[in-house]
Protein backbone atom coordinates (compact mmCIF):
# COMPACT_ATOMS: atom_id res chain seq x y z
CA UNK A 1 0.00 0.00 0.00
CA UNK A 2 0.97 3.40 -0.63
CA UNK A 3 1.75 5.91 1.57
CA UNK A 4 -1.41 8.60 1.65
CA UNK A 5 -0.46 11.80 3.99
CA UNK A 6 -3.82 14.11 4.45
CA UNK A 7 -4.50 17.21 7.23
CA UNK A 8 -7.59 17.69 9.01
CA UNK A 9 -7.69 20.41 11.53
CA UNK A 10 -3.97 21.03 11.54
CA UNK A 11 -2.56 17.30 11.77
CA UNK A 12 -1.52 15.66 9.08
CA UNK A 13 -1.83 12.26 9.27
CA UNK A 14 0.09 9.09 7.52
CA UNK A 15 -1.39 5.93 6.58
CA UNK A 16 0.00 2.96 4.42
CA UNK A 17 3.20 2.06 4.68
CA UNK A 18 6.42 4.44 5.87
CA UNK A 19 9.45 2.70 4.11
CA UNK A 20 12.94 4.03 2.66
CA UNK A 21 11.22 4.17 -0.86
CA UNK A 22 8.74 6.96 0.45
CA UNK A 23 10.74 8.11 3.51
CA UNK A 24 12.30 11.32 1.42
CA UNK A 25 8.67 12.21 0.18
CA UNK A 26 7.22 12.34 3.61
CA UNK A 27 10.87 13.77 5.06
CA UNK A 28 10.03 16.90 2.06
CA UNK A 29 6.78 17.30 2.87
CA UNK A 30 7.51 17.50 6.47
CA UNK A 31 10.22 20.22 6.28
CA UNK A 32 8.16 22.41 3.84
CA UNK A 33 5.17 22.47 6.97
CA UNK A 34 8.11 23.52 8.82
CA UNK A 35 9.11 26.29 6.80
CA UNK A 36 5.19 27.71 7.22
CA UNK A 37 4.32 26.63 10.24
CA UNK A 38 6.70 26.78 14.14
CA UNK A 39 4.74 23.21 15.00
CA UNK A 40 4.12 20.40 13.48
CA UNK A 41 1.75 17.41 14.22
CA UNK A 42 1.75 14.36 12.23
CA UNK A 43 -0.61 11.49 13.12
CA UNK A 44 1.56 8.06 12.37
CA UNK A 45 -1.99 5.80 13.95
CA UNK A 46 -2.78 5.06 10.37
CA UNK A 47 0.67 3.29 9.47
CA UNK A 48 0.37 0.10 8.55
CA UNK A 49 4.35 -0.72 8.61
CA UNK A 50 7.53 0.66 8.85
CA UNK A 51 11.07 0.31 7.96
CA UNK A 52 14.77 1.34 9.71
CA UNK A 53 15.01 3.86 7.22
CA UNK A 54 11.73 5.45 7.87
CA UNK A 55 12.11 5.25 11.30
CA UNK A 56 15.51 7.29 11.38
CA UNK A 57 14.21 9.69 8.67
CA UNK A 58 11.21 10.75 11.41
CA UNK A 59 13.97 11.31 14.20
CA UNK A 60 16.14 13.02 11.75
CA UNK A 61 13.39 15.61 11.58
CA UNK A 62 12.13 15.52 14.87
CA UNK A 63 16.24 16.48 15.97
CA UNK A 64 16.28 19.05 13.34
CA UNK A 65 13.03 20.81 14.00
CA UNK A 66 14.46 20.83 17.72
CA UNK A 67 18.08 22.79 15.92
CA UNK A 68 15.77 24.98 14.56
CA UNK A 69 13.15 26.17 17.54
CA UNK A 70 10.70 23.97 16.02
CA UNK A 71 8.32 21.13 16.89
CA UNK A 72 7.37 18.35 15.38
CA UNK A 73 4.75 16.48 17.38
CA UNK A 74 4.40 12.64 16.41
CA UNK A 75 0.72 11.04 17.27
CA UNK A 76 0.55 7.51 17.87
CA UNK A 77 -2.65 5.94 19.70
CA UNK A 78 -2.85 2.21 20.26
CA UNK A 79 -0.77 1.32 17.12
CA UNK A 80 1.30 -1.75 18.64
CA UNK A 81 3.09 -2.54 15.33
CA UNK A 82 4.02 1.23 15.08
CA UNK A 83 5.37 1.56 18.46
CA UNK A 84 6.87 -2.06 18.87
CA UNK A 85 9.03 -1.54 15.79
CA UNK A 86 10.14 2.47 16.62
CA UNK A 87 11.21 0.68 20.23
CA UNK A 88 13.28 -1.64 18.49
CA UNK A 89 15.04 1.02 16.29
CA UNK A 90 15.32 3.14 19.02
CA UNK A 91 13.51 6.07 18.00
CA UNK A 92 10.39 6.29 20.45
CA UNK A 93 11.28 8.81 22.22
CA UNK A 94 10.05 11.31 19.63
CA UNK A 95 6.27 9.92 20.18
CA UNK A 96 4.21 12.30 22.07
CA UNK A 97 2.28 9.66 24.67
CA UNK A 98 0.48 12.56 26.27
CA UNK A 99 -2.03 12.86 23.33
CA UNK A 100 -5.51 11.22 22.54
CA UNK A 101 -7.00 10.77 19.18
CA UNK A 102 -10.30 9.40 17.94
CA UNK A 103 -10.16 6.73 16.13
CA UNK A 104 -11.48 7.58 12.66
């Protein structure tokens, strides 16, 4: 599955599958919000899979937002695969755990 990124009230939210063949597109589309915008929030519930890559490109922009006086604010709400796999790699300290979404 493809990787679909849309916004709804100011978070933009992935869905399909983050991997190192989309992880520039979403790391571009990221850093142009940022250019706009002093916060960030992007919803990762949706995902249906990740990679290493992908997972490295998110704290890559997460550290870089911080360089910057930025914030990038990554959602994820009961996704087990999501947060299993960003445990393993290392990288789950950049999920925000204080935050509740529906489930749409």
């Amino acid at each position: 599955m493809p990787i679909e990124i849309n916004e709804e009230n100011g978070i933009h939210s992935l869905k399909g599958e983050l991997n190192w063949r989309n992880a520039n597109l979403i790391r571009n589309h990221v850093k142009n919000l940022l250019q706009a915008n002093n916060t960030v929030i992007i919803n990762i519930q949706k995902l249906n899979s990740m990679d290493k890559v992908a997972a490295k490109n998110l704290e890559r922009l997460y550290k870089e937002a911080t360089l910057e006086n930025k914030k990038i604010t990554f959602l994820e709400h009961n996704n087990e695969v999501i947060k299993a796999f960003m445990q393993k790699t290392k990288t789950h300290y950049i999920i925000e755990n204080n935050c509740v979404l529906e489930n749409k």
